[in-house]
C-alpha atoms as a PDB file:
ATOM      1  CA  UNK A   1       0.000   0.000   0.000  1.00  0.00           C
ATOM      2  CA  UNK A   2       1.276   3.636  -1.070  1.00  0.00           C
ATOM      3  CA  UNK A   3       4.513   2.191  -2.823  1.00  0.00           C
ATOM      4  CA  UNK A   4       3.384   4.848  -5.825  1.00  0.00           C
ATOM      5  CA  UNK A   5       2.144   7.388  -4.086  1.00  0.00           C
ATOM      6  CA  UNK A   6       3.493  11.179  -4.785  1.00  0.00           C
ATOM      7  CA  UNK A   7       4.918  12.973  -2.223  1.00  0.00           C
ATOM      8  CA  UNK A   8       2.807  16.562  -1.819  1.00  0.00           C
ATOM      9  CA  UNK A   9       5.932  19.393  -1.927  1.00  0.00           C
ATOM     10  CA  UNK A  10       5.151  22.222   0.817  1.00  0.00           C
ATOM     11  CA  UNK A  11       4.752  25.901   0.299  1.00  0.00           C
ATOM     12  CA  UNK A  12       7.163  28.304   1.656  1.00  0.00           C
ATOM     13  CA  UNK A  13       4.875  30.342   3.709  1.00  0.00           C
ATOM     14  CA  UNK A  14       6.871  33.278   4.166  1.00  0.00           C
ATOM     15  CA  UNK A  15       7.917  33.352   0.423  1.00  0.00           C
ATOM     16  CA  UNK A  16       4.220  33.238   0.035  1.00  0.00           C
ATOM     17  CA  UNK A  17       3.590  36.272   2.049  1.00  0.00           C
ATOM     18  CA  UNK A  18       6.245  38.105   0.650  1.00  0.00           C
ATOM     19  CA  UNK A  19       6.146  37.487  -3.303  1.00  0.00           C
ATOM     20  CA  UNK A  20       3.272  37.084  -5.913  1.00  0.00           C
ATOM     21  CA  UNK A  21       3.439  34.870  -8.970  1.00  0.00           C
ATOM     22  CA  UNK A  22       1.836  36.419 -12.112  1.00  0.00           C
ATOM     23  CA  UNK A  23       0.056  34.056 -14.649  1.00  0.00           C
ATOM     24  CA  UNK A  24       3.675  34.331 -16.816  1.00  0.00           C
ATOM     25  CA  UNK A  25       5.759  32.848 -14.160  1.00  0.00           C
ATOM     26  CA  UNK A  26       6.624  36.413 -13.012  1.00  0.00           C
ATOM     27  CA  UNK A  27       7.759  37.191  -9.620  1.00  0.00           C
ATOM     28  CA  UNK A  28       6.655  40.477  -8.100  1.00  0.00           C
ATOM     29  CA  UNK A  29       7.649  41.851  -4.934  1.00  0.00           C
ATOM     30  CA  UNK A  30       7.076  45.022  -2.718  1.00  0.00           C
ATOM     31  CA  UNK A  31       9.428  47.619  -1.468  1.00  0.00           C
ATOM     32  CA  UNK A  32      10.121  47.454   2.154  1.00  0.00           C
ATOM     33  CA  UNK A  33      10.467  50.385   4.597  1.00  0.00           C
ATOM     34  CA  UNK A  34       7.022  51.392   4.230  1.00  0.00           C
ATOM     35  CA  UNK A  35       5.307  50.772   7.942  1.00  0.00           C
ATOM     36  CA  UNK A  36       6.615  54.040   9.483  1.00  0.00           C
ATOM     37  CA  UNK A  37       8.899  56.726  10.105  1.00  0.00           C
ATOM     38  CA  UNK A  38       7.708  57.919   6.317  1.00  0.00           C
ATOM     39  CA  UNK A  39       8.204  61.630   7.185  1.00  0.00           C
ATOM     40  CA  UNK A  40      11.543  61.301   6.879  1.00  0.00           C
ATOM     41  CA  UNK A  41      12.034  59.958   3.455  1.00  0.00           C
ATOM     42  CA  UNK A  42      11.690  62.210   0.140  1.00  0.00           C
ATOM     43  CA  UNK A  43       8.622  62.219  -1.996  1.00  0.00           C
ATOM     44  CA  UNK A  44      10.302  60.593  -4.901  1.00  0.00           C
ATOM     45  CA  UNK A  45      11.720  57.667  -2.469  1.00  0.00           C
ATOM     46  CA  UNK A  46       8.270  57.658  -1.478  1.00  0.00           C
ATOM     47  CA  UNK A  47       6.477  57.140  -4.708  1.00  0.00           C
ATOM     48  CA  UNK A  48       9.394  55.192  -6.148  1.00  0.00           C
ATOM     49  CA  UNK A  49       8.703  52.559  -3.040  1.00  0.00           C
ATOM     50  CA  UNK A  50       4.944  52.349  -3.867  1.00  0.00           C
ATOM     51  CA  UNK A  51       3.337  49.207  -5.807  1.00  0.00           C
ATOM     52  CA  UNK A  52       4.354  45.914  -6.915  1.00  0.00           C
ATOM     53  CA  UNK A  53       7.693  45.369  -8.719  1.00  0.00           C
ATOM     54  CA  UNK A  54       9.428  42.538 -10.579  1.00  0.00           C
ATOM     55  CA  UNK A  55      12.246  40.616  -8.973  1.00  0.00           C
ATOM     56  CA  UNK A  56      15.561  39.714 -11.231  1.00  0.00           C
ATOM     57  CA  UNK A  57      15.052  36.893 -13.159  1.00  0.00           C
ATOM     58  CA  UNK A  58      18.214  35.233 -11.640  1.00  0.00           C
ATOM     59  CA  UNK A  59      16.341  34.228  -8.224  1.00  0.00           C
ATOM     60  CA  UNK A  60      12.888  33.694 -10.210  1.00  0.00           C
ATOM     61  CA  UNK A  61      13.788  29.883 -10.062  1.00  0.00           C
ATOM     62  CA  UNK A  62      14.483  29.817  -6.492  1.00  0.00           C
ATOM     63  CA  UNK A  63      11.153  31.322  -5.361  1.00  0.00           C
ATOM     64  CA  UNK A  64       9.404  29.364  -7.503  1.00  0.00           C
ATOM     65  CA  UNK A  65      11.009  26.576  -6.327  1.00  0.00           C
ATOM     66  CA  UNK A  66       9.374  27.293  -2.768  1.00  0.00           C
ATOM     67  CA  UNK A  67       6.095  27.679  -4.406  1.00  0.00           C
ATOM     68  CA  UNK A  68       4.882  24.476  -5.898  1.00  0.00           C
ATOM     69  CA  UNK A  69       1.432  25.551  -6.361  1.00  0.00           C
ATOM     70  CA  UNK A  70       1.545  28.938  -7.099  1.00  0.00           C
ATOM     71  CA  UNK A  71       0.448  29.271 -10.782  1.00  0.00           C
END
């Protein structure tokens, strides 16, 4: 019993939490330093830090890697 049974891979829940997987296999990511203490960063830092942007495509395999089932 279970001799050909596939092993279920687990998710990386703090990858997970961190990174989003667009329907391309793209990896987006947020800037960090945005909770508080904004007042004393510029408005272009600011702005620039705002949204969701794409991580280098050299550590795309590793985070998908620790996200089987994501996409």
């Amino acid at each position: 019993m279970g001799k050909n049974k596939k092993i279920k891979r687990k998710t990386n829940k703090s990858v997970k939490k961190r990174f989003r997987v667009t329907k391309n296999k793209k990896v987006l990511f947020t800037k960090s330093k945005r909770r508080h203490m904004m007042t004393d960063r510029s408005p272009k830092k600011k702005r620039q830090s705002r949204g969701w942007k794409a991580i280098d495509p050299t550590h795309r395999h590793a985070i998908l890697k620790m996200l089987p089932y994501e996409n």
